[in-house]
PDB file of N, CA and C in Angstrom:
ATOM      1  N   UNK A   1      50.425-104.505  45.474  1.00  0.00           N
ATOM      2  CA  UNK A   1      49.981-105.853  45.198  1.00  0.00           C
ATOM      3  C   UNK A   1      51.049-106.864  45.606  1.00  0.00           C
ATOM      4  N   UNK A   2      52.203-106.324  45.119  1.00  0.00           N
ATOM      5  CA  UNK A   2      53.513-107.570  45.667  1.00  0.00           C
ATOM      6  C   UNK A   2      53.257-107.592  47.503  1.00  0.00           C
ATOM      7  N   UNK A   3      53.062-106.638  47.584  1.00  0.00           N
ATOM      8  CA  UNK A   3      53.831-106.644  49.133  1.00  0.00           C
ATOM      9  C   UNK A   3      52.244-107.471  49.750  1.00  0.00           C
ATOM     10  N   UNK A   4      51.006-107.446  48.973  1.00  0.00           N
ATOM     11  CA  UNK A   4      50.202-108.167  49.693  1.00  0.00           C
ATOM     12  C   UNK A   4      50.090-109.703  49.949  1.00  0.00           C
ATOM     13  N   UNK A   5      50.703-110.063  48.301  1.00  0.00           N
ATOM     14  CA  UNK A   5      51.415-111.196  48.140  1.00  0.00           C
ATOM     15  C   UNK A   5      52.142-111.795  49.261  1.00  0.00           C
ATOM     16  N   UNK A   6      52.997-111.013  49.254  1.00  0.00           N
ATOM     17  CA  UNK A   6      54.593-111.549  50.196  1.00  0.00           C
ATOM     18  C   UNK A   6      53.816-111.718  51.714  1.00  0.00           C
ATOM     19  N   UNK A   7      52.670-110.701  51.837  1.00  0.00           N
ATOM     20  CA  UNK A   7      52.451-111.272  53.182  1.00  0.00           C
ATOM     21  C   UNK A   7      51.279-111.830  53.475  1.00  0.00           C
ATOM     22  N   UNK A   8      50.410-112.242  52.592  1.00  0.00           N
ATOM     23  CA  UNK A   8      49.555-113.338  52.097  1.00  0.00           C
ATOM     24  C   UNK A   8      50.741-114.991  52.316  1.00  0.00           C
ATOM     25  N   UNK A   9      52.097-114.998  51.480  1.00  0.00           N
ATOM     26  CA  UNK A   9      52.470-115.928  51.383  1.00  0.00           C
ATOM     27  C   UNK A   9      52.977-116.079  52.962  1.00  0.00           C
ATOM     28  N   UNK A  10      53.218-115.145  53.497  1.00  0.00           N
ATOM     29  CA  UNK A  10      54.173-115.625  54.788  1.00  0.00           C
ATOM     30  C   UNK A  10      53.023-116.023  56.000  1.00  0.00           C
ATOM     31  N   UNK A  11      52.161-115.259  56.295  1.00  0.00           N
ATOM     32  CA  UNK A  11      51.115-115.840  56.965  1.00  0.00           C
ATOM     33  C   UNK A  11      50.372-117.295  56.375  1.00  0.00           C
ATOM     34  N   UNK A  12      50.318-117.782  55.402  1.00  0.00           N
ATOM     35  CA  UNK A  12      50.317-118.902  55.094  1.00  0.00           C
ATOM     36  C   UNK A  12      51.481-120.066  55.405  1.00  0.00           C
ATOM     37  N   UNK A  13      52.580-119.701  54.758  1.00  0.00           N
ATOM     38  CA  UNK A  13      53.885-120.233  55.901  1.00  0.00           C
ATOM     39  C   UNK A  13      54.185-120.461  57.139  1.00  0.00           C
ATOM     40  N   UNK A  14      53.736-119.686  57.863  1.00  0.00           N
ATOM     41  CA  UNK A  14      53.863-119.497  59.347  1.00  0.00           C
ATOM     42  C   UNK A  14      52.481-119.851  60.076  1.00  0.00           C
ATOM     43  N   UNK A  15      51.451-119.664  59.394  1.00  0.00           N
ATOM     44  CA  UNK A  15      49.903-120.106  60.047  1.00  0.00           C
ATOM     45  C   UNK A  15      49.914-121.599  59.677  1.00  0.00           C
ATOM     46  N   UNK A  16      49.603-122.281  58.298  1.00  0.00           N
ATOM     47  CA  UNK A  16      49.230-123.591  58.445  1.00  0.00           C
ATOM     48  C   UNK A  16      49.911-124.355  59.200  1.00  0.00           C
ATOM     49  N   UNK A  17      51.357-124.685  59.055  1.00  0.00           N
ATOM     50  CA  UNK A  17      52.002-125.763  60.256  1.00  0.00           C
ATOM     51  C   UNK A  17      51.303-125.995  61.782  1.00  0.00           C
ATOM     52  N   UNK A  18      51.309-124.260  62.168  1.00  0.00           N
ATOM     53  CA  UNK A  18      50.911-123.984  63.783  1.00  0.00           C
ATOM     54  C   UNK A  18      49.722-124.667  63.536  1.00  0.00           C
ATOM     55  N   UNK A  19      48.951-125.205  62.773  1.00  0.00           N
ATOM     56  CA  UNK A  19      46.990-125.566  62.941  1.00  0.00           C
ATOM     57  C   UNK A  19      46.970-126.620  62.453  1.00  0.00           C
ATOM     58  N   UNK A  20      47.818-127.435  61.999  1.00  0.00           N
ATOM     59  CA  UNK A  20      47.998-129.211  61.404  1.00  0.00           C
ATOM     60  C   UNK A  20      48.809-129.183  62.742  1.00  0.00           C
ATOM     61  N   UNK A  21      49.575-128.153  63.301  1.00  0.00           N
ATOM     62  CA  UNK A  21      50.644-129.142  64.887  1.00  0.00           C
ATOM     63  C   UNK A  21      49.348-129.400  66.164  1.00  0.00           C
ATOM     64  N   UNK A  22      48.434-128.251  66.278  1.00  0.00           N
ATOM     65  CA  UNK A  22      47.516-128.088  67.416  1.00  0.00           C
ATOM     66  C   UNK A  22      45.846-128.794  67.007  1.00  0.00           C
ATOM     67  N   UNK A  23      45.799-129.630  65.816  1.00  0.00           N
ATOM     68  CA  UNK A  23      44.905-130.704  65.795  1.00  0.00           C
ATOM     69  C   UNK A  23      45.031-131.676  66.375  1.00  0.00           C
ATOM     70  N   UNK A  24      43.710-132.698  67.187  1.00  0.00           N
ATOM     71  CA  UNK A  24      43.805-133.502  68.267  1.00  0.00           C
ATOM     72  C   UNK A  24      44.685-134.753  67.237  1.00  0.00           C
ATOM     73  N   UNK A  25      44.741-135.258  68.300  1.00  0.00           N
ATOM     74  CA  UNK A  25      45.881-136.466  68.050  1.00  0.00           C
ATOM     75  C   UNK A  25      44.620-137.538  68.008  1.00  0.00           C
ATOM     76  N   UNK A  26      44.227-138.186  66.919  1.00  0.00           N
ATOM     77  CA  UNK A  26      43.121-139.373  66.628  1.00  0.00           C
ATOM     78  C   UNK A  26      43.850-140.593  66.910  1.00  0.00           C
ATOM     79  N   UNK A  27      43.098-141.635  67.317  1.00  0.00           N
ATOM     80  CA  UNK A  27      43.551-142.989  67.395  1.00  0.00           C
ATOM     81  C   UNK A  27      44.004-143.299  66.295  1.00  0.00           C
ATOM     82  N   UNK A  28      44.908-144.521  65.648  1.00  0.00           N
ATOM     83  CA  UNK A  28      45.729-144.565  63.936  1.00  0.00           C
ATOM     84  C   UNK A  28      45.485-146.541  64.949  1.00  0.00           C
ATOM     85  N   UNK A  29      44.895-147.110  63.408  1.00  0.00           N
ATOM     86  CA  UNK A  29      45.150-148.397  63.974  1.00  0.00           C
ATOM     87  C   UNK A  29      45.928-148.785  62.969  1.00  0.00           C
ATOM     88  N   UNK A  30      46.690-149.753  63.677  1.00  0.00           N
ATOM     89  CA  UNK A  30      48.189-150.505  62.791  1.00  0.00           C
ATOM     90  C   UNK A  30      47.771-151.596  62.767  1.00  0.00           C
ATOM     91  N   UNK A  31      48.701-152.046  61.503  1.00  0.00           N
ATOM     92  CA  UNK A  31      48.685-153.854  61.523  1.00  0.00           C
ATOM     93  C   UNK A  31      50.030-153.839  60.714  1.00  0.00           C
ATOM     94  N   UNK A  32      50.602-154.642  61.795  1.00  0.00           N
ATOM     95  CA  UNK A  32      52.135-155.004  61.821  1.00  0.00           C
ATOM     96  C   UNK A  32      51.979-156.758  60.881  1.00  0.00           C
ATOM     97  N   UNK A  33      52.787-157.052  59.836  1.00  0.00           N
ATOM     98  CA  UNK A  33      53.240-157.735  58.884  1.00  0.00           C
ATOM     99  C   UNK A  33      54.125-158.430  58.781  1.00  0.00           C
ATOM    100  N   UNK A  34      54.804-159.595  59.365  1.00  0.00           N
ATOM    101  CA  UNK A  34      56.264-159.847  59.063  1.00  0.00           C
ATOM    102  C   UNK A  34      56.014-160.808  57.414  1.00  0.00           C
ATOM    103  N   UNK A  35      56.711-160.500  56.441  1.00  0.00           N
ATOM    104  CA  UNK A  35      56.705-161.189  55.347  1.00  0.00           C
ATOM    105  C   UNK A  35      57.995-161.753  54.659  1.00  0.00           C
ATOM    106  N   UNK A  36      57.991-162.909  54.187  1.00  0.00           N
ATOM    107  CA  UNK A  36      59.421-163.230  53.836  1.00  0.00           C
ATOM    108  C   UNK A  36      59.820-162.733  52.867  1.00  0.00           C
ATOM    109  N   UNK A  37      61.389-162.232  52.667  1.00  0.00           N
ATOM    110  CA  UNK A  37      62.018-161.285  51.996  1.00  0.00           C
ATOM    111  C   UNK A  37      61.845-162.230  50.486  1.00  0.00           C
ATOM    112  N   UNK A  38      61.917-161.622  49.599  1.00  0.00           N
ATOM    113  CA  UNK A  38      62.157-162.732  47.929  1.00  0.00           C
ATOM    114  C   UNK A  38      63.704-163.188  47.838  1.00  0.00           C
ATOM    115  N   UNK A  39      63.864-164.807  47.543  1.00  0.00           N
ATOM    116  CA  UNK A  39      65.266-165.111  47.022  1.00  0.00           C
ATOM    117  C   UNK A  39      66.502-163.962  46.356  1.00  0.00           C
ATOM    118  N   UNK A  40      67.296-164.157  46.558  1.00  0.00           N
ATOM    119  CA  UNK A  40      68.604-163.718  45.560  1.00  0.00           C
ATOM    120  C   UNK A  40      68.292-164.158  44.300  1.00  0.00           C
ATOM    121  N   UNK A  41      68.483-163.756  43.465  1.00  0.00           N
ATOM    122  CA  UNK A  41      68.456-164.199  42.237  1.00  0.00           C
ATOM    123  C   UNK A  41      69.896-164.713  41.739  1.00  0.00           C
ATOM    124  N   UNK A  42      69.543-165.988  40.855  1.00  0.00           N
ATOM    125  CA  UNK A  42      70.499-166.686  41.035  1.00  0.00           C
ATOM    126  C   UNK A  42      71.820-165.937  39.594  1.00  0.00           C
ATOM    127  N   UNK A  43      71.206-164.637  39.019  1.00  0.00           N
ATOM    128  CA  UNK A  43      72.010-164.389  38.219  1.00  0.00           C
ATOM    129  C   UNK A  43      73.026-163.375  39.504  1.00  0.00           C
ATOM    130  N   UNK A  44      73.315-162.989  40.723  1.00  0.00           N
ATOM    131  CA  UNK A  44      73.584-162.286  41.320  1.00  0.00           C
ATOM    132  C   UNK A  44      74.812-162.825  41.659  1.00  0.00           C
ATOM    133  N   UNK A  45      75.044-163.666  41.514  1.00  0.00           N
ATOM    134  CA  UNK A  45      77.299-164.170  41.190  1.00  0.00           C
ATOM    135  C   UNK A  45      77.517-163.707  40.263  1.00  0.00           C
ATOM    136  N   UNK A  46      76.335-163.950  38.865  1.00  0.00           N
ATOM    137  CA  UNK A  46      77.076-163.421  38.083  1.00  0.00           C
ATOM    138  C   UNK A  46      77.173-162.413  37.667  1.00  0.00           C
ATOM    139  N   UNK A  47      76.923-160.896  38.034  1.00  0.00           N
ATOM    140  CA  UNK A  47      76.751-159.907  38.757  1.00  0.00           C
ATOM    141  C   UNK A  47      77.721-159.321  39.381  1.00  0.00           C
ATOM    142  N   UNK A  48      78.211-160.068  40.338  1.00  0.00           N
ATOM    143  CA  UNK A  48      79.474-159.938  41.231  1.00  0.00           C
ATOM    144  C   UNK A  48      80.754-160.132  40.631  1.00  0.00           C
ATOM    145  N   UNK A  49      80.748-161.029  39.878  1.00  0.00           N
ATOM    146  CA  UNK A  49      81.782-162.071  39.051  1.00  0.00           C
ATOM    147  C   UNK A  49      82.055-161.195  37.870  1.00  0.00           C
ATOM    148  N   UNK A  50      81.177-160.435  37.203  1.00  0.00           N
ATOM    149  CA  UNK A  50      81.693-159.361  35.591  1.00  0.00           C
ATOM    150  C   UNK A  50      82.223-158.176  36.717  1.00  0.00           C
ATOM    151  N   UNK A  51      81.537-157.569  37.791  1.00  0.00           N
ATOM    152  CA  UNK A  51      82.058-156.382  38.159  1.00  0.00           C
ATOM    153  C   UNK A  51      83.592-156.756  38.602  1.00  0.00           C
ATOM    154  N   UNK A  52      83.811-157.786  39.583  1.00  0.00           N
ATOM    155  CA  UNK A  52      85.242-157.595  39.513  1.00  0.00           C
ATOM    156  C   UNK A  52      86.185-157.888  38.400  1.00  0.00           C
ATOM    157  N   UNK A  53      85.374-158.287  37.308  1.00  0.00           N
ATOM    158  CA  UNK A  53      86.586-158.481  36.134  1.00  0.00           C
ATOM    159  C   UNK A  53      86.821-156.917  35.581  1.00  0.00           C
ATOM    160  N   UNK A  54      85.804-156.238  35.825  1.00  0.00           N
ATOM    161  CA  UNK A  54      85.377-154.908  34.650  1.00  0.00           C
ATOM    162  C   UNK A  54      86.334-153.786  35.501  1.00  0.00           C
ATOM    163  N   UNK A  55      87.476-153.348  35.558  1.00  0.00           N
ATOM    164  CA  UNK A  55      88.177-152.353  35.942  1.00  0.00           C
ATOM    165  C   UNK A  55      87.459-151.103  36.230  1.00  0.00           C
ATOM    166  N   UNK A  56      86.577-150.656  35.357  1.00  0.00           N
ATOM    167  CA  UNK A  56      86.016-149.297  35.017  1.00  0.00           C
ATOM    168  C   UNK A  56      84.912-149.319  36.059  1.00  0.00           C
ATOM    169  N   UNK A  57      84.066-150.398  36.893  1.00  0.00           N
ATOM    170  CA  UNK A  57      83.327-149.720  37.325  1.00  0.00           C
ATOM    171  C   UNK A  57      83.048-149.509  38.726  1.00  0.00           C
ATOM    172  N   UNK A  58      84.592-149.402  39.143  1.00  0.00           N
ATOM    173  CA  UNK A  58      85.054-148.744  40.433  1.00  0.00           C
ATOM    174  C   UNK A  58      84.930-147.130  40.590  1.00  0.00           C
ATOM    175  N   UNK A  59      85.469-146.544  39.008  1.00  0.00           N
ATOM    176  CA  UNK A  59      85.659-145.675  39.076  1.00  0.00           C
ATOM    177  C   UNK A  59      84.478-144.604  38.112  1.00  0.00           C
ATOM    178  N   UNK A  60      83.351-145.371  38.238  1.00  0.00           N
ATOM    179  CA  UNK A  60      81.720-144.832  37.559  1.00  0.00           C
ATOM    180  C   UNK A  60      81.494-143.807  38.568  1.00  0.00           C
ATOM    181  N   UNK A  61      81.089-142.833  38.041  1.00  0.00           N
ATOM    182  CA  UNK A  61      80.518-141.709  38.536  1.00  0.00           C
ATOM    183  C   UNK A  61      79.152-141.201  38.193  1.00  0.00           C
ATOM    184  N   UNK A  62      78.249-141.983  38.032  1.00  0.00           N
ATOM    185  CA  UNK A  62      77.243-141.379  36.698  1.00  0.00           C
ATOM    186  C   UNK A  62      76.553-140.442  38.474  1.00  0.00           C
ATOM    187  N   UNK A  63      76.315-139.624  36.985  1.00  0.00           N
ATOM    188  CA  UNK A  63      74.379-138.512  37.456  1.00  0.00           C
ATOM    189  C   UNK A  63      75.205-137.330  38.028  1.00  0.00           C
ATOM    190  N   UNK A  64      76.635-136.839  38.595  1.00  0.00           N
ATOM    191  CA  UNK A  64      76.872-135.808  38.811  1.00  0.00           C
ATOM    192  C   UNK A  64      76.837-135.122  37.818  1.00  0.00           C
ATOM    193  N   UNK A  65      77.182-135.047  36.546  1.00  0.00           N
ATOM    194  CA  UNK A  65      76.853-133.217  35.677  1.00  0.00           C
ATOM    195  C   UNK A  65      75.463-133.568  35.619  1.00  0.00           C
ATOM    196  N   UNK A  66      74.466-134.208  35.749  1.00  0.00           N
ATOM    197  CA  UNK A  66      73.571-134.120  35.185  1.00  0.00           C
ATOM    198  C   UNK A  66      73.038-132.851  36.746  1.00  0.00           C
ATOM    199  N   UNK A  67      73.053-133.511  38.236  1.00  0.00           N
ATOM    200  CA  UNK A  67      72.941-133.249  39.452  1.00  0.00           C
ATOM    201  C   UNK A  67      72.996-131.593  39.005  1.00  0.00           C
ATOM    202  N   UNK A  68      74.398-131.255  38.601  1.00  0.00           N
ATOM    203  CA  UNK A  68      74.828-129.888  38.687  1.00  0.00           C
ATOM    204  C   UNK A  68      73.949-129.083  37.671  1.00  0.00           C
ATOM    205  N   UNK A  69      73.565-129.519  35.992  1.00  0.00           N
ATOM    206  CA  UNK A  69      73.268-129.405  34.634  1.00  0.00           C
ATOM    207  C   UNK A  69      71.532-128.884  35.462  1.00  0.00           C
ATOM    208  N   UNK A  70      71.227-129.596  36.248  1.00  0.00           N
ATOM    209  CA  UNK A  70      69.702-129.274  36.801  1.00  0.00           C
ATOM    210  C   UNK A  70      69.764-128.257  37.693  1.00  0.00           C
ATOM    211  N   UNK A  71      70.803-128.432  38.826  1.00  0.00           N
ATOM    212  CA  UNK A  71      69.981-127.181  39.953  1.00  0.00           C
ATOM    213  C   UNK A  71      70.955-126.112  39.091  1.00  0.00           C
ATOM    214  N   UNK A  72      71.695-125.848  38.041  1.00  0.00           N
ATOM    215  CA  UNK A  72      72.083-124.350  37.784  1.00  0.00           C
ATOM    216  C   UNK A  72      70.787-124.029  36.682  1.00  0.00           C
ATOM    217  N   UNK A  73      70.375-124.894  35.877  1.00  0.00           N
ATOM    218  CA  UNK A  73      69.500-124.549  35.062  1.00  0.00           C
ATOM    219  C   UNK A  73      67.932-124.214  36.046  1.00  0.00           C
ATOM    220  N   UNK A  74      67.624-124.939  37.106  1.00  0.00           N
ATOM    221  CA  UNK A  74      66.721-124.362  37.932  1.00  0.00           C
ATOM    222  C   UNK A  74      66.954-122.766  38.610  1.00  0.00           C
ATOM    223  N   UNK A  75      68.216-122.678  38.938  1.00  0.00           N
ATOM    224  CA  UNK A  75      68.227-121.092  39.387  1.00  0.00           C
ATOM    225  C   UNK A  75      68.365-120.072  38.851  1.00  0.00           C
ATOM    226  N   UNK A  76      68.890-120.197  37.252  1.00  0.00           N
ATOM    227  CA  UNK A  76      68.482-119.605  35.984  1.00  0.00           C
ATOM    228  C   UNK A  76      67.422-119.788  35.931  1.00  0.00           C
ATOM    229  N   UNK A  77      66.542-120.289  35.788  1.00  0.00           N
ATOM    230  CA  UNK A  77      65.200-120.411  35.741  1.00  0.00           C
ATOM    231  C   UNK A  77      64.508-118.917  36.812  1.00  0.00           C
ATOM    232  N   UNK A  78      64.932-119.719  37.828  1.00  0.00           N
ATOM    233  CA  UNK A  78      64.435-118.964  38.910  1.00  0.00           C
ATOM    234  C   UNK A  78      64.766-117.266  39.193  1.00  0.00           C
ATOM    235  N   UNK A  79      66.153-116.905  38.986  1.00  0.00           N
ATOM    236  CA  UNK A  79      66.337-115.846  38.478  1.00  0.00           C
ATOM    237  C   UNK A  79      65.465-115.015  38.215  1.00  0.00           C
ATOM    238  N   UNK A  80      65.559-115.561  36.483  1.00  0.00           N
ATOM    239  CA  UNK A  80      64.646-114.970  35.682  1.00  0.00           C
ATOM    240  C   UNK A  80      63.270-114.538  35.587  1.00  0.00           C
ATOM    241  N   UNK A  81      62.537-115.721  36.395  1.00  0.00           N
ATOM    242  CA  UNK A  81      60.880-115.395  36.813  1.00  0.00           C
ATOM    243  C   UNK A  81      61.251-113.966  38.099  1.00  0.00           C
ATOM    244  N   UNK A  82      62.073-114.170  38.985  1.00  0.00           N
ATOM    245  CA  UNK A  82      62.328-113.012  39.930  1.00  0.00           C
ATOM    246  C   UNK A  82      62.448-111.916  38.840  1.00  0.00           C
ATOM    247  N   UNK A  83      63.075-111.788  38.383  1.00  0.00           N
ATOM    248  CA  UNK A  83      63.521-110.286  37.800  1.00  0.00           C
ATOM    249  C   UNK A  83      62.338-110.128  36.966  1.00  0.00           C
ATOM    250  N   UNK A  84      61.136-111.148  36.126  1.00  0.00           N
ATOM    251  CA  UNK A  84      60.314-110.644  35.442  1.00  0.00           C
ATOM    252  C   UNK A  84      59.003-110.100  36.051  1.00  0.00           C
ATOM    253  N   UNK A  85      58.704-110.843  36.918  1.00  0.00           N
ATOM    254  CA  UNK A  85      57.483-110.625  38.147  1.00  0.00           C
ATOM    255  C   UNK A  85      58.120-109.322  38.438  1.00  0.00           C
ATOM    256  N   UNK A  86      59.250-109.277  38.937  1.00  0.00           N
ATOM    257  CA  UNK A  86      59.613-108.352  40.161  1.00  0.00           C
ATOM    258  C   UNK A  86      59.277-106.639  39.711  1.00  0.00           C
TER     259      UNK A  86
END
Protein backbone atom coordinates (compact mmCIF):
# COMPACT_ATOMS: atom_id res chain seq x y z
CA UNK A 1 0.00 0.00 0.00
CA UNK A 2 2.90 2.53 0.90
CA UNK A 3 4.80 1.87 -2.09
CA UNK A 4 1.46 2.51 -4.15
CA UNK A 5 1.19 5.66 -2.41
CA UNK A 6 4.74 6.86 -3.03
CA UNK A 7 4.12 6.22 -6.60
CA UNK A 8 0.63 7.48 -6.89
CA UNK A 9 2.31 10.65 -5.21
CA UNK A 10 5.26 10.92 -7.62
CA UNK A 11 3.38 10.50 -10.85
CA UNK A 12 1.19 13.20 -9.63
CA UNK A 13 4.36 15.38 -9.01
CA UNK A 14 5.90 14.82 -12.13
CA UNK A 15 2.54 14.49 -14.39
CA UNK A 16 0.47 17.64 -13.39
CA UNK A 17 3.14 20.49 -14.05
CA UNK A 18 4.02 18.67 -17.62
CA UNK A 19 -0.16 19.23 -18.51
CA UNK A 20 -0.76 22.93 -16.90
CA UNK A 21 3.00 23.66 -19.02
CA UNK A 22 1.51 22.01 -22.53
CA UNK A 23 -2.07 23.85 -22.24
CA UNK A 24 -2.71 26.41 -25.10
CA UNK A 25 -1.67 29.77 -24.23
CA UNK A 26 -5.37 31.87 -24.20
CA UNK A 27 -5.54 35.51 -24.93
CA UNK A 28 -5.38 37.40 -20.98
CA UNK A 29 -6.78 40.98 -21.45
CA UNK A 30 -5.07 43.70 -19.27
CA UNK A 31 -5.94 47.01 -18.09
CA UNK A 32 -3.04 48.96 -17.04
CA UNK A 33 -3.90 51.74 -14.07
CA UNK A 34 -1.65 54.51 -13.13
CA UNK A 35 -3.08 55.75 -9.63
CA UNK A 36 -1.77 58.31 -7.27
CA UNK A 37 0.25 56.96 -4.44
CA UNK A 38 -1.61 58.20 -0.75
CA UNK A 39 0.21 61.21 1.20
CA UNK A 40 2.90 60.59 3.96
CA UNK A 41 1.32 60.87 6.91
CA UNK A 42 2.05 63.71 8.69
CA UNK A 43 2.79 61.71 12.00
CA UNK A 44 5.93 60.19 9.91
CA UNK A 45 8.72 62.90 11.42
CA UNK A 46 7.45 61.98 14.21
CA UNK A 47 8.26 58.52 13.66
CA UNK A 48 11.66 59.32 12.49
CA UNK A 49 12.32 61.84 15.29
CA UNK A 50 11.49 59.03 18.57
CA UNK A 51 13.55 56.35 16.53
CA UNK A 52 16.62 58.35 16.51
CA UNK A 53 16.24 59.37 20.09
CA UNK A 54 15.42 55.55 21.15
CA UNK A 55 19.02 53.80 21.24
CA UNK A 56 17.46 50.27 21.39
CA UNK A 57 15.91 50.15 18.17
CA UNK A 58 18.92 49.76 16.08
CA UNK A 59 19.64 46.86 17.73
CA UNK A 60 15.74 45.03 17.58
CA UNK A 61 15.82 41.76 16.38
CA UNK A 62 12.26 40.58 16.76
CA UNK A 63 10.71 37.15 15.08
CA UNK A 64 14.10 35.18 14.99
CA UNK A 65 13.44 32.52 17.99
CA UNK A 66 10.12 32.59 17.07
CA UNK A 67 11.49 31.79 12.96
CA UNK A 68 13.65 28.95 14.61
CA UNK A 69 10.75 27.92 17.71
CA UNK A 70 8.50 27.04 14.31
CA UNK A 71 10.51 25.22 11.65
CA UNK A 72 12.17 22.88 14.64
CA UNK A 73 8.74 22.33 16.08
CA UNK A 74 7.48 21.61 12.35
CA UNK A 75 10.18 18.87 11.80
CA UNK A 76 9.38 17.33 15.10
CA UNK A 77 6.19 17.32 13.96
CA UNK A 78 7.14 15.88 10.83
CA UNK A 79 9.38 13.29 12.16
CA UNK A 80 6.97 11.90 14.09
CA UNK A 81 4.00 11.47 11.52
CA UNK A 82 7.10 9.65 9.38
CA UNK A 83 7.94 7.19 11.96
CA UNK A 84 4.07 6.66 12.80
CA UNK A 85 2.66 6.09 9.20
CA UNK A 86 5.89 4.49 8.34
Amino acid sequence: MLLRNIALASALAVGAPAVAAAAPDAPVAVETVKVQAPKAAADSSNYAQRESQDQKTADYQGGDVLVIGITGGALVVLLFLLLVLA
